[in-house]
PDB file of N, CA and C in Angstrom:
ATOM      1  N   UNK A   1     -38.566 -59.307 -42.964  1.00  0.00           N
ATOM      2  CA  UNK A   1     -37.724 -59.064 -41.795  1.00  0.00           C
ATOM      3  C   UNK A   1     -36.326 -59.594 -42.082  1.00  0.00           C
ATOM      4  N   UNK A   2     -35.525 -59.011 -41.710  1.00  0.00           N
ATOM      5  CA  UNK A   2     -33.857 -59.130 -41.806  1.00  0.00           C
ATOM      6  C   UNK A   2     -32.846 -58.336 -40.856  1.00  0.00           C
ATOM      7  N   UNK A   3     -31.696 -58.422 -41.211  1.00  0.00           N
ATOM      8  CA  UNK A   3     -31.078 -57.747 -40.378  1.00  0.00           C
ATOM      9  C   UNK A   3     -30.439 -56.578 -41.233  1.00  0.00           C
ATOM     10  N   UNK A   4     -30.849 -55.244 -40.539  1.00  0.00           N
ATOM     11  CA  UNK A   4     -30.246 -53.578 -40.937  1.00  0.00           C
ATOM     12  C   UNK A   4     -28.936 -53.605 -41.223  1.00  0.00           C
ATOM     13  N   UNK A   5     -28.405 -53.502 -42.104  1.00  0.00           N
ATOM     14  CA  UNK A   5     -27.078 -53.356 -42.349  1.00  0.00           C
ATOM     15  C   UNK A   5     -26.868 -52.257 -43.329  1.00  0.00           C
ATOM     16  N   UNK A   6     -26.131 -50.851 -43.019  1.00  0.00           N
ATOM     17  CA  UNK A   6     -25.546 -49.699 -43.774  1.00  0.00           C
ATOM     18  C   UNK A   6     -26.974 -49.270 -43.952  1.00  0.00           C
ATOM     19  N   UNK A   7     -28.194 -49.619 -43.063  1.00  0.00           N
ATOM     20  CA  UNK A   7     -29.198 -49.224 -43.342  1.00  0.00           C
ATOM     21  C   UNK A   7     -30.334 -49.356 -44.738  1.00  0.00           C
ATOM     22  N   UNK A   8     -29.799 -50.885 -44.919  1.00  0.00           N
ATOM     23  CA  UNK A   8     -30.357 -51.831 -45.595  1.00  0.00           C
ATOM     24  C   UNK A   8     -31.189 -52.867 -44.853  1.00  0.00           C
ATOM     25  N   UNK A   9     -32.145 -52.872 -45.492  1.00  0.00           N
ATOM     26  CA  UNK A   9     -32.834 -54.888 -44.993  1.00  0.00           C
ATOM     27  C   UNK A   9     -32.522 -55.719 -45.469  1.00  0.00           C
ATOM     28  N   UNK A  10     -31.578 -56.363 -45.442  1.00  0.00           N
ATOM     29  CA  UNK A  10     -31.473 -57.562 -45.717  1.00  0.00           C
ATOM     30  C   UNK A  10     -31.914 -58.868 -45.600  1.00  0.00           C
ATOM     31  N   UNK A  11     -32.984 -59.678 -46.292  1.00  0.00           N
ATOM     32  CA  UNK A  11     -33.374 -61.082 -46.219  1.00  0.00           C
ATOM     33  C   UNK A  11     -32.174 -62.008 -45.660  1.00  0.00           C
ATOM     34  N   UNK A  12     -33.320 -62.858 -44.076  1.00  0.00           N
ATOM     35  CA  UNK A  12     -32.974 -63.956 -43.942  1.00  0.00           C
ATOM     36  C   UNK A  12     -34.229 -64.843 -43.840  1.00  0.00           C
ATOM     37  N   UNK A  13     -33.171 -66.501 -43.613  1.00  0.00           N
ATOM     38  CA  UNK A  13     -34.496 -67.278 -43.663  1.00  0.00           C
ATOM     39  C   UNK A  13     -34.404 -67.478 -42.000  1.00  0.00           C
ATOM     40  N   UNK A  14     -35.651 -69.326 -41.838  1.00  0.00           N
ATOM     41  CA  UNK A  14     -35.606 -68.953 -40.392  1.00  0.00           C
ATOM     42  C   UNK A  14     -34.827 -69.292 -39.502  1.00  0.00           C
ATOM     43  N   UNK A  15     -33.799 -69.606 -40.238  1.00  0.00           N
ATOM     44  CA  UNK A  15     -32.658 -69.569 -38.974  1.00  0.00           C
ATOM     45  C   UNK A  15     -31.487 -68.520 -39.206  1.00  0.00           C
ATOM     46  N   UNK A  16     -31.995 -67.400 -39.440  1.00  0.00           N
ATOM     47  CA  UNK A  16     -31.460 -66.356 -39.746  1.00  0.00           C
ATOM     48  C   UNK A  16     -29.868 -66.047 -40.906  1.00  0.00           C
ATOM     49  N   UNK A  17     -30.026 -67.192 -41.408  1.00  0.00           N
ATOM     50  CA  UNK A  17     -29.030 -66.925 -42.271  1.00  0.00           C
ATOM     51  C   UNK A  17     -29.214 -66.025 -43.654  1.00  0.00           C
ATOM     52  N   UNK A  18     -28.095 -65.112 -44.311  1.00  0.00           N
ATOM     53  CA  UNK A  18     -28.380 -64.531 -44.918  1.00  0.00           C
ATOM     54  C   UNK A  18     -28.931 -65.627 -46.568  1.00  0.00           C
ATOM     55  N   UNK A  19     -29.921 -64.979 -47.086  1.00  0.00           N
ATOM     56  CA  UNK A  19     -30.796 -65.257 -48.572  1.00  0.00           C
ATOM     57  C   UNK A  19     -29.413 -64.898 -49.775  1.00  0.00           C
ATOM     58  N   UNK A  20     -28.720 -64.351 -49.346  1.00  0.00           N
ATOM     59  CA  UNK A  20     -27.490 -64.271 -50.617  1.00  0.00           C
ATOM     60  C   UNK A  20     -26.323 -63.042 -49.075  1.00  0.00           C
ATOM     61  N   UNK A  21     -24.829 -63.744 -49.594  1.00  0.00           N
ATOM     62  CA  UNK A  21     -23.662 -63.549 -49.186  1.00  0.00           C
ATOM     63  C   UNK A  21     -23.574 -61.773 -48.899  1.00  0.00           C
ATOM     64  N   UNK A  22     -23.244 -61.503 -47.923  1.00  0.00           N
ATOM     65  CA  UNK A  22     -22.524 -60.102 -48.066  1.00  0.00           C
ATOM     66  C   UNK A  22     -21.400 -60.219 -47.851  1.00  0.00           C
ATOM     67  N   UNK A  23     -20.227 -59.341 -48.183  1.00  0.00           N
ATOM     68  CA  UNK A  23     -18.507 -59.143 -47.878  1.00  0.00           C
ATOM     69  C   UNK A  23     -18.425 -58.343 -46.816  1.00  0.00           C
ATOM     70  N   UNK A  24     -19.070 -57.681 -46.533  1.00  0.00           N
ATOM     71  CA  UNK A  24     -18.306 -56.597 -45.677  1.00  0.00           C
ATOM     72  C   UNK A  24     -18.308 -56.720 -44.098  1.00  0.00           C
ATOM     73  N   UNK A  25     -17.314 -56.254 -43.222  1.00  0.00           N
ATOM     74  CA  UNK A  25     -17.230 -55.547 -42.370  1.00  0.00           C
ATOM     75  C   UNK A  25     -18.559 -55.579 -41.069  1.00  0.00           C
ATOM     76  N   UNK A  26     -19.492 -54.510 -41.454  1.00  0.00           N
ATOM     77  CA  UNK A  26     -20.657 -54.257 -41.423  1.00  0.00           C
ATOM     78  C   UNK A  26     -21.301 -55.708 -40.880  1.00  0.00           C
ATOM     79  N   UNK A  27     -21.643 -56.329 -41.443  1.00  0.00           N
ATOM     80  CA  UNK A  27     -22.595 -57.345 -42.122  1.00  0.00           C
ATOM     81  C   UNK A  27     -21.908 -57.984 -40.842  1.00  0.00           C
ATOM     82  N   UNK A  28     -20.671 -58.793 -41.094  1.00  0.00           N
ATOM     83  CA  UNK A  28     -20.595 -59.573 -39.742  1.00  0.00           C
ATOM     84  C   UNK A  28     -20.547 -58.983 -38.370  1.00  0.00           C
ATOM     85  N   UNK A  29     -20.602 -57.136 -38.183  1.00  0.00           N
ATOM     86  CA  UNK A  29     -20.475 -56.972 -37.188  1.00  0.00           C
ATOM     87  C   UNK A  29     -22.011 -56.964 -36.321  1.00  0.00           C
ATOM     88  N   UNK A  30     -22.822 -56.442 -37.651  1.00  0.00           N
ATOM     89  CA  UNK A  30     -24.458 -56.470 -37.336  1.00  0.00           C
ATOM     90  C   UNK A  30     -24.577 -58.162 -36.654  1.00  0.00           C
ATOM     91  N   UNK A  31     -24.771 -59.568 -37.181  1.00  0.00           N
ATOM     92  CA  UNK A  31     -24.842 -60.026 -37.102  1.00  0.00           C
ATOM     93  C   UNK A  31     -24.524 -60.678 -35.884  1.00  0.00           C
ATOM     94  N   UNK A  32     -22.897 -60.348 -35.443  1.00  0.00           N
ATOM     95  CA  UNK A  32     -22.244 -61.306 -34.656  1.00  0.00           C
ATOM     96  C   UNK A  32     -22.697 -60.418 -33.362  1.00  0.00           C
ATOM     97  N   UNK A  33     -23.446 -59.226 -33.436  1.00  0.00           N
ATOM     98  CA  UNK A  33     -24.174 -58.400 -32.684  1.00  0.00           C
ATOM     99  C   UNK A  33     -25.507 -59.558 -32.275  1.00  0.00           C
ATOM    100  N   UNK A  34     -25.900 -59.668 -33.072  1.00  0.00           N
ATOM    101  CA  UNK A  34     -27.056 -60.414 -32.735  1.00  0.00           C
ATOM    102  C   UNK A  34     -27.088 -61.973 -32.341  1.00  0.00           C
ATOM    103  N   UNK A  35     -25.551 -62.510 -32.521  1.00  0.00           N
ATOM    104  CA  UNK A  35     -25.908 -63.220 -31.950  1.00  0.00           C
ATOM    105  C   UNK A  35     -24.675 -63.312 -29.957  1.00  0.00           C
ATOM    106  N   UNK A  36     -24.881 -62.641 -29.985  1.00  0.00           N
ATOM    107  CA  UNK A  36     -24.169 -62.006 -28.734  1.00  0.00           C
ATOM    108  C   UNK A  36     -22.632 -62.287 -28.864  1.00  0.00           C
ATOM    109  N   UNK A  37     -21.632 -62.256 -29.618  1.00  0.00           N
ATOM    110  CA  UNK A  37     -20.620 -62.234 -30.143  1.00  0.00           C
ATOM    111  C   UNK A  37     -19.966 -61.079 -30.184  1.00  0.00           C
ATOM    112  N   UNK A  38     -18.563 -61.017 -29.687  1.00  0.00           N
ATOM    113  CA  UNK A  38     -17.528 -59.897 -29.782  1.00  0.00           C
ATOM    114  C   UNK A  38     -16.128 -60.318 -30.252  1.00  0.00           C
ATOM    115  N   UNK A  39     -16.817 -59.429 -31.633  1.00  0.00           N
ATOM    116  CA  UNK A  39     -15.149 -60.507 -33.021  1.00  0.00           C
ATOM    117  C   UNK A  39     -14.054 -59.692 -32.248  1.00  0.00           C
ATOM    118  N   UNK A  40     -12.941 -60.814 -32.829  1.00  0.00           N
ATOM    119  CA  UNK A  40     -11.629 -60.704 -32.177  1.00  0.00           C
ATOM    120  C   UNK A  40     -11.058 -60.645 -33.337  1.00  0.00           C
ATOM    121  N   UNK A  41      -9.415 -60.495 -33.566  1.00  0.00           N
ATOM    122  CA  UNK A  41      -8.913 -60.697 -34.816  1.00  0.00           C
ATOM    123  C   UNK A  41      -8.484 -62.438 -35.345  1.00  0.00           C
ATOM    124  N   UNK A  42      -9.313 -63.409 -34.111  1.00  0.00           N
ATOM    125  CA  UNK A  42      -9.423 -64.800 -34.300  1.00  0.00           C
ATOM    126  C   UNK A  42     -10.793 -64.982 -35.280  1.00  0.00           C
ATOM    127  N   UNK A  43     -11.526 -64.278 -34.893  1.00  0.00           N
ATOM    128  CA  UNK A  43     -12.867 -64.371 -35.126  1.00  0.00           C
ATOM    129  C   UNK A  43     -13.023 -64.132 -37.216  1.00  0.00           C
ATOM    130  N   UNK A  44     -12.330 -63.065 -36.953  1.00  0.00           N
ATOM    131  CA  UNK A  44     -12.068 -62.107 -38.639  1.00  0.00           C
ATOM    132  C   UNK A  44     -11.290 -63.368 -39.485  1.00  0.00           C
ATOM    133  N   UNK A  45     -10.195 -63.640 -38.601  1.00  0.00           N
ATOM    134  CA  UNK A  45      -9.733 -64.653 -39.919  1.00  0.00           C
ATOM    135  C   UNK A  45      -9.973 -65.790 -40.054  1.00  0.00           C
ATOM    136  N   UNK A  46     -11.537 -66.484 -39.514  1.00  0.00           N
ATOM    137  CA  UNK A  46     -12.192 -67.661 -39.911  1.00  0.00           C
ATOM    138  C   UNK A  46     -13.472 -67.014 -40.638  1.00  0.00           C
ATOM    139  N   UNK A  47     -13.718 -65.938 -40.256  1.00  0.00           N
ATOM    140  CA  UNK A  47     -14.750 -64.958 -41.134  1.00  0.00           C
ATOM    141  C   UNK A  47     -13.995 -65.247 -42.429  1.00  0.00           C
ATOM    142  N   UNK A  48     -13.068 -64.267 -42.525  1.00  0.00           N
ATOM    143  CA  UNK A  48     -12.499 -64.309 -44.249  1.00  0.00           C
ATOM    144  C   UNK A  48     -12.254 -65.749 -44.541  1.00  0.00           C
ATOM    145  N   UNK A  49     -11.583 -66.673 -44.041  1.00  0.00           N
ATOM    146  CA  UNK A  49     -11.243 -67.944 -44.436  1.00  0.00           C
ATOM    147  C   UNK A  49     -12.742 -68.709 -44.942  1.00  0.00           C
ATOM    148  N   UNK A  50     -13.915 -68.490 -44.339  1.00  0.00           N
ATOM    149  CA  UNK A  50     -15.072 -69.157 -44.633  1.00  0.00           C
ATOM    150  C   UNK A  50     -15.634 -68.221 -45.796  1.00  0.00           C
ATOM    151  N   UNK A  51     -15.117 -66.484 -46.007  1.00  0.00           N
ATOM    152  CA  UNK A  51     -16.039 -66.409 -47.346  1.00  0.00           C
ATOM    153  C   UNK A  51     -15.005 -66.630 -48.565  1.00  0.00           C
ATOM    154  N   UNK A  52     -14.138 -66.708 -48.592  1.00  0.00           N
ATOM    155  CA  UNK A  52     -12.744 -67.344 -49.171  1.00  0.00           C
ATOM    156  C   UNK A  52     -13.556 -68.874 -50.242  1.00  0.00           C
ATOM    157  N   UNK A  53     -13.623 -69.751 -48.952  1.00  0.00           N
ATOM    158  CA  UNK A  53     -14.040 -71.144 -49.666  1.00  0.00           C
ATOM    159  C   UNK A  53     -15.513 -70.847 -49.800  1.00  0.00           C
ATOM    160  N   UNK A  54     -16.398 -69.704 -49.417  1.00  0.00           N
ATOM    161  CA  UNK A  54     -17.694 -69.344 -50.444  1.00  0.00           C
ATOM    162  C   UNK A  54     -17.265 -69.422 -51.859  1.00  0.00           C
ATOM    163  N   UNK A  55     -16.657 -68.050 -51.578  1.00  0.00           N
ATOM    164  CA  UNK A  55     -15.864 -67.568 -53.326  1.00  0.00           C
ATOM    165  C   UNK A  55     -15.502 -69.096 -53.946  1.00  0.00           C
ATOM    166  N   UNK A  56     -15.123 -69.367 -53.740  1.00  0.00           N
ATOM    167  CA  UNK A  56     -14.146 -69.895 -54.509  1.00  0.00           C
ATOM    168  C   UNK A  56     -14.682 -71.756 -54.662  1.00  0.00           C
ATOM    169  N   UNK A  57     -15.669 -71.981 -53.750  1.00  0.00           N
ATOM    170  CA  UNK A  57     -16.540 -73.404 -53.931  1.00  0.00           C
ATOM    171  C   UNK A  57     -18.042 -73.389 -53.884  1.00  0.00           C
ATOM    172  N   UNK A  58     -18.505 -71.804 -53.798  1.00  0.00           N
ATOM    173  CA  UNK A  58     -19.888 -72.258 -53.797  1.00  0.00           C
ATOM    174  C   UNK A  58     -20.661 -72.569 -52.814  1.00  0.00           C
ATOM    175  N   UNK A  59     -20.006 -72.663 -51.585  1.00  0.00           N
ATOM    176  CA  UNK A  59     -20.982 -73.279 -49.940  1.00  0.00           C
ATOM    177  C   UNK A  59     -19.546 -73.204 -49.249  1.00  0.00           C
ATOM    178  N   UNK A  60     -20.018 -73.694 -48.085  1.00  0.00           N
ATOM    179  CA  UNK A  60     -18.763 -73.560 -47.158  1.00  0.00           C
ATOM    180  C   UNK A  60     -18.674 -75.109 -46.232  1.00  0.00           C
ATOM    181  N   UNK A  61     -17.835 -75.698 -45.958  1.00  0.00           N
ATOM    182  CA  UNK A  61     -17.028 -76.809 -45.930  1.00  0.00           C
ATOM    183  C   UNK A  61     -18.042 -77.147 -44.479  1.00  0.00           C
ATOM    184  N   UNK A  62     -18.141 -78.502 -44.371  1.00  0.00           N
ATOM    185  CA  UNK A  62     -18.765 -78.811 -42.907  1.00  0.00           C
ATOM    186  C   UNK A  62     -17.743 -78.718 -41.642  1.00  0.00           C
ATOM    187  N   UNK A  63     -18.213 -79.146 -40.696  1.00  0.00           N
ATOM    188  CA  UNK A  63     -17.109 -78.583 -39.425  1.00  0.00           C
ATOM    189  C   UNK A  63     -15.995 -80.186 -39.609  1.00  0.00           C
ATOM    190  N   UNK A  64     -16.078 -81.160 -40.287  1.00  0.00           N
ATOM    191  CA  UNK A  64     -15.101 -81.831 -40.252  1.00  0.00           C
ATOM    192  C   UNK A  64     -13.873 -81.772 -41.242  1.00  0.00           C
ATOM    193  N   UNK A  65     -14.637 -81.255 -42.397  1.00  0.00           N
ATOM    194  CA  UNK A  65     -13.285 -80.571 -43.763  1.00  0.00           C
ATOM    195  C   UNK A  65     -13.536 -79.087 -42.993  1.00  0.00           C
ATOM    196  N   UNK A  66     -13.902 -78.190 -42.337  1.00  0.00           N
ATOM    197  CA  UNK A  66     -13.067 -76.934 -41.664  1.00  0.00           C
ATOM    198  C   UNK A  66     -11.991 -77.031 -40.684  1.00  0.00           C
ATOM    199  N   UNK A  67     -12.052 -78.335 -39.895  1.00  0.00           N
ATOM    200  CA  UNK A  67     -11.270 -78.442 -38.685  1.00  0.00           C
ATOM    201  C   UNK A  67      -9.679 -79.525 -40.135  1.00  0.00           C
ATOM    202  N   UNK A  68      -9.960 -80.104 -40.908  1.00  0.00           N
ATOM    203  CA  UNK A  68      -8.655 -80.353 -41.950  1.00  0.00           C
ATOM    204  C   UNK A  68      -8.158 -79.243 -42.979  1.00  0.00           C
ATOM    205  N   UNK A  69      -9.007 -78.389 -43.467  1.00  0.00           N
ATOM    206  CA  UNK A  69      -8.642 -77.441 -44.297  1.00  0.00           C
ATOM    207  C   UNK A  69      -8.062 -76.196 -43.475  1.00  0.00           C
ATOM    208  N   UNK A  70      -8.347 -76.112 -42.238  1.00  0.00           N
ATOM    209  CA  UNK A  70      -8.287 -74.859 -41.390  1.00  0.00           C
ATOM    210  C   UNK A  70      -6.482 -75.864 -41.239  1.00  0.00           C
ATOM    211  N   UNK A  71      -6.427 -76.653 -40.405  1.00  0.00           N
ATOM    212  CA  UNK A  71      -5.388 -77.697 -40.065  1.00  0.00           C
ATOM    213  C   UNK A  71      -4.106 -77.348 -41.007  1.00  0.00           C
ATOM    214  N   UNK A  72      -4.615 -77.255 -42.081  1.00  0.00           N
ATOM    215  CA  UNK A  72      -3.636 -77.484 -43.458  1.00  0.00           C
ATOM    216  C   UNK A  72      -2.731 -75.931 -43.616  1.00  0.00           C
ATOM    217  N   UNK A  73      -4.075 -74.695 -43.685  1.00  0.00           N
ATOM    218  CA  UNK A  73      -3.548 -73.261 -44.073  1.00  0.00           C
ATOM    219  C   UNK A  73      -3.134 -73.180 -42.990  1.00  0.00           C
ATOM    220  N   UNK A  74      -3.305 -73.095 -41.661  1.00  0.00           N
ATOM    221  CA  UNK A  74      -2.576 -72.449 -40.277  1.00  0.00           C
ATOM    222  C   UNK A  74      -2.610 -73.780 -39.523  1.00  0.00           C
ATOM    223  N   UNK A  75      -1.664 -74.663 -39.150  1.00  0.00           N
ATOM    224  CA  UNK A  75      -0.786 -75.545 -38.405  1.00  0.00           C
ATOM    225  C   UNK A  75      -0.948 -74.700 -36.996  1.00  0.00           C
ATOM    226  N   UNK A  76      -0.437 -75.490 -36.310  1.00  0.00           N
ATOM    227  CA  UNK A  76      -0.250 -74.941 -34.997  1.00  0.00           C
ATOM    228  C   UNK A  76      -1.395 -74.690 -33.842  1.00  0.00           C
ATOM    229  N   UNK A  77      -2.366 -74.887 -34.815  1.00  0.00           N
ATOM    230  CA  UNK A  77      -3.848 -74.423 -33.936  1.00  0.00           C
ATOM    231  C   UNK A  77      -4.700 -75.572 -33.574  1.00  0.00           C
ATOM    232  N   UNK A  78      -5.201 -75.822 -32.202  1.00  0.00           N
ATOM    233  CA  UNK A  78      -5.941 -76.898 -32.163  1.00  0.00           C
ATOM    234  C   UNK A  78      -7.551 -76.228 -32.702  1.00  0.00           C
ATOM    235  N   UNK A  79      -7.868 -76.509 -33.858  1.00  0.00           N
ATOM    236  CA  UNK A  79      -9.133 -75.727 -34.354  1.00  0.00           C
ATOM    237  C   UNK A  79     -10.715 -76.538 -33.847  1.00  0.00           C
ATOM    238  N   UNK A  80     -10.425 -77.352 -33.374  1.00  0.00           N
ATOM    239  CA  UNK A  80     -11.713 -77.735 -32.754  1.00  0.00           C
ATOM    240  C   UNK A  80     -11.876 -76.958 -31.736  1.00  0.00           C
ATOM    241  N   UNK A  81     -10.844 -76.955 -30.841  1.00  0.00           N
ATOM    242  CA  UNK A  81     -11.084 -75.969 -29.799  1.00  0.00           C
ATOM    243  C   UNK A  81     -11.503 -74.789 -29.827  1.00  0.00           C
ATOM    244  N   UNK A  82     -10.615 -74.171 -30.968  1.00  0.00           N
ATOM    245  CA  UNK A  82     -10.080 -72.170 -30.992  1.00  0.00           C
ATOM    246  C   UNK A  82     -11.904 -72.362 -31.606  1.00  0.00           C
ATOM    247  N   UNK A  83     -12.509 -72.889 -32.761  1.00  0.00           N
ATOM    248  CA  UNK A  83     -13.688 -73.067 -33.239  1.00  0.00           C
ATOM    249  C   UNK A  83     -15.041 -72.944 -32.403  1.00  0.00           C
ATOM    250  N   UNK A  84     -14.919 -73.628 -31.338  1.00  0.00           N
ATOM    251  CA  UNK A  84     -16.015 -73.871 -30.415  1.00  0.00           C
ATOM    252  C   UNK A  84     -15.628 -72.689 -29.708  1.00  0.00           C
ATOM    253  N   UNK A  85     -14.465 -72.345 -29.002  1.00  0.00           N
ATOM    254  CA  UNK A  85     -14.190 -71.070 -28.342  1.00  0.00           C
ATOM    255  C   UNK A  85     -14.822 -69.776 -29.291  1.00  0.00           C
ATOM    256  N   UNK A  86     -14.885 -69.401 -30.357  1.00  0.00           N
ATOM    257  CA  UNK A  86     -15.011 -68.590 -31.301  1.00  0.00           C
ATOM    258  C   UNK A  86     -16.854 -68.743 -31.374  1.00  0.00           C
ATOM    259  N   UNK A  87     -17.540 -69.558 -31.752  1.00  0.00           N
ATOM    260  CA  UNK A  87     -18.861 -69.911 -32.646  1.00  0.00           C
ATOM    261  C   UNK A  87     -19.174 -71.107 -31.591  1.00  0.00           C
ATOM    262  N   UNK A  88     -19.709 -70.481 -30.301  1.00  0.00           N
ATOM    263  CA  UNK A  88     -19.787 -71.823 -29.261  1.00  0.00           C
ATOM    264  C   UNK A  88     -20.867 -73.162 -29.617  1.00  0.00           C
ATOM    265  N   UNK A  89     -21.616 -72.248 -30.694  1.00  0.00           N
ATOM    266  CA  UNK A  89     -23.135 -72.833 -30.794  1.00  0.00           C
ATOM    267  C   UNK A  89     -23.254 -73.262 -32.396  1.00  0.00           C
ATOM    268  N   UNK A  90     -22.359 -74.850 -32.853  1.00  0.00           N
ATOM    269  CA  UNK A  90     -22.336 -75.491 -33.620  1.00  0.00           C
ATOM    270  C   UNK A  90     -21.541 -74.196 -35.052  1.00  0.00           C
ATOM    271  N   UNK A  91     -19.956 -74.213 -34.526  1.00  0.00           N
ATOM    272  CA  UNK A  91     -19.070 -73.708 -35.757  1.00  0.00           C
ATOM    273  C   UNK A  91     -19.286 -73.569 -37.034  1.00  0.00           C
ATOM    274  N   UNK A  92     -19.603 -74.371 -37.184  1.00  0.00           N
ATOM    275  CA  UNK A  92     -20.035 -74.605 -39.069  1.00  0.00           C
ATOM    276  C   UNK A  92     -21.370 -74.153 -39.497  1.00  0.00           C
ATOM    277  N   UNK A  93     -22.161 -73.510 -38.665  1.00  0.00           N
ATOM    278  CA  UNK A  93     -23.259 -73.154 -39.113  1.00  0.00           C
ATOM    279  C   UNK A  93     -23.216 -71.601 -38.335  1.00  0.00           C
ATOM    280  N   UNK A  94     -22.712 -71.103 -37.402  1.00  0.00           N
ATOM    281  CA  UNK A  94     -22.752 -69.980 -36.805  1.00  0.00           C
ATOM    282  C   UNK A  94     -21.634 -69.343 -37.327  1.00  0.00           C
ATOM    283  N   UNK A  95     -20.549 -69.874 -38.058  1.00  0.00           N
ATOM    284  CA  UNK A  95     -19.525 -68.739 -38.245  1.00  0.00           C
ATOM    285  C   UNK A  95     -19.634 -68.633 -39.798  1.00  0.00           C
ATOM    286  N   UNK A  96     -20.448 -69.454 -40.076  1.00  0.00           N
ATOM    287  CA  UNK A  96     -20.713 -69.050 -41.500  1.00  0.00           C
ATOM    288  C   UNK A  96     -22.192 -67.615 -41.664  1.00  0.00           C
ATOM    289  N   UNK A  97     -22.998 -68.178 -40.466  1.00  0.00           N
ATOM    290  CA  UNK A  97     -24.002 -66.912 -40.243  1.00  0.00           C
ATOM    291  C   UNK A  97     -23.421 -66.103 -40.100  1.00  0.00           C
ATOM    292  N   UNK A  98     -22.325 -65.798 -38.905  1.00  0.00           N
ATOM    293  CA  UNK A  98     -21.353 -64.647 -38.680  1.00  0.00           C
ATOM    294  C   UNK A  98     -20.809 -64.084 -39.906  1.00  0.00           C
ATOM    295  N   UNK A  99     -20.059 -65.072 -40.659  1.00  0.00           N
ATOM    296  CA  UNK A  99     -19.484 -64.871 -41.894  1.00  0.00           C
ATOM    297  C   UNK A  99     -19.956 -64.455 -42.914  1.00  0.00           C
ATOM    298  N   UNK A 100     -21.743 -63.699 -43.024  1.00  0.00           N
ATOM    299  CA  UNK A 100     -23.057 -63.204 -43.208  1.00  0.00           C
ATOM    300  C   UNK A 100     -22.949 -63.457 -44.834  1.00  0.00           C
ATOM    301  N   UNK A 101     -23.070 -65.224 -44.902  1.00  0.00           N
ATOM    302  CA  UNK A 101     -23.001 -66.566 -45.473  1.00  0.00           C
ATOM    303  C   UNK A 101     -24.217 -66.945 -45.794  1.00  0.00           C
ATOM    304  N   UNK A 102     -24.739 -67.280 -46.980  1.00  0.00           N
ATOM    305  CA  UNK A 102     -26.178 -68.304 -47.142  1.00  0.00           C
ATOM    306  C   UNK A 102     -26.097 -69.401 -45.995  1.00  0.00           C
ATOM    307  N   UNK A 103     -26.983 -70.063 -46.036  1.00  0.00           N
ATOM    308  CA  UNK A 103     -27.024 -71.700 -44.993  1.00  0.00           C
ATOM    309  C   UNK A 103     -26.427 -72.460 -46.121  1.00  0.00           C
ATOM    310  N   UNK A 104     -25.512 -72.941 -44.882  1.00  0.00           N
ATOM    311  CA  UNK A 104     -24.764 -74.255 -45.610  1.00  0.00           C
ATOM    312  C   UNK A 104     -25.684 -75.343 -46.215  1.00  0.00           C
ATOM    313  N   UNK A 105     -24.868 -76.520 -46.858  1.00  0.00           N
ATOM    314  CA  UNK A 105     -25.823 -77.309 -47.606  1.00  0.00           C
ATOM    315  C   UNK A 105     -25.782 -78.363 -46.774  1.00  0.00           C
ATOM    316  N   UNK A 106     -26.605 -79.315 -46.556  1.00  0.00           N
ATOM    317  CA  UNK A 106     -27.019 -80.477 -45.630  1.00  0.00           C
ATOM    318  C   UNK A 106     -26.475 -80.726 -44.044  1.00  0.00           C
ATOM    319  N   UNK A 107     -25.419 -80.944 -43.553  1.00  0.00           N
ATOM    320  CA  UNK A 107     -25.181 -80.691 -42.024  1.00  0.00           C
ATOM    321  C   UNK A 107     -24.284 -80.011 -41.856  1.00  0.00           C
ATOM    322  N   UNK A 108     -24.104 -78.677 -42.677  1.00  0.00           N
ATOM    323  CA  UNK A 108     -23.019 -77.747 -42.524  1.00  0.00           C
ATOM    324  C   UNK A 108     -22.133 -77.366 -43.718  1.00  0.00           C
ATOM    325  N   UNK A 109     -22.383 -77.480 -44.939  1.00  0.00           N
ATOM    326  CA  UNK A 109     -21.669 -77.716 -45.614  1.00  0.00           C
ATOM    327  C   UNK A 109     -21.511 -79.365 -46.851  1.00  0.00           C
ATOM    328  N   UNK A 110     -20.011 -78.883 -47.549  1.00  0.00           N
ATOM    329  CA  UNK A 110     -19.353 -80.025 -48.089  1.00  0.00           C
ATOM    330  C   UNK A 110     -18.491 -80.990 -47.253  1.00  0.00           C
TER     331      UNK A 110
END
């Protein structure tokens, strides 16, 4: 069991995160479908920003290096807030599901 995407099955485990990364489109819209979510263009660029530091580290950052690394690339944003507004139900683990992301490593991440 997984979630249909382009009319694929895709493996998850049981907290529904994806078994290996997808990029596309698709993938977070299936998803953020399921988890009653309607992406915004706020939503998309913590999507890309979280498969960004996939690419490029291997896992994705816990919600206390996302709320300093987020801090650093775009200033101006109170990201604890815009975060919880976005992924109400623990950020660092739902917008990386959204972000149709393996499970982070130990409480969210590095």
């Amino acid at each position: 069991m997984g979630y249909m995407i382009d009319g694929v099955d895709y493996e998850y485990d049981e907290e529904k995160f994806l078994l290996e990364p997808i990029y596309t489109e698709e993938a977070s819209k299936v998803i953020a479908a399921e988890e009653g979510i309607n992406l915004t263009d706020d939503h998309w660029q913590v999507i890309n920003w979280l498969r960004e530091r996939y690419k490029e580290d291997g896992q994705t950052p816990n919600f206390r290096n996302m709320l300093s690394m987020l801090g650093e690339d775009y200033p101006d944003v109170d990201w604890k807030k815009k975060l919880y507004e976005l992924f109400p139900n623990q950020p660092a683990r739902q917008g990386v599901r959204v972000a149709a992301l393996p499970k982070p490593y130990g409480k969210g991440g590095y």
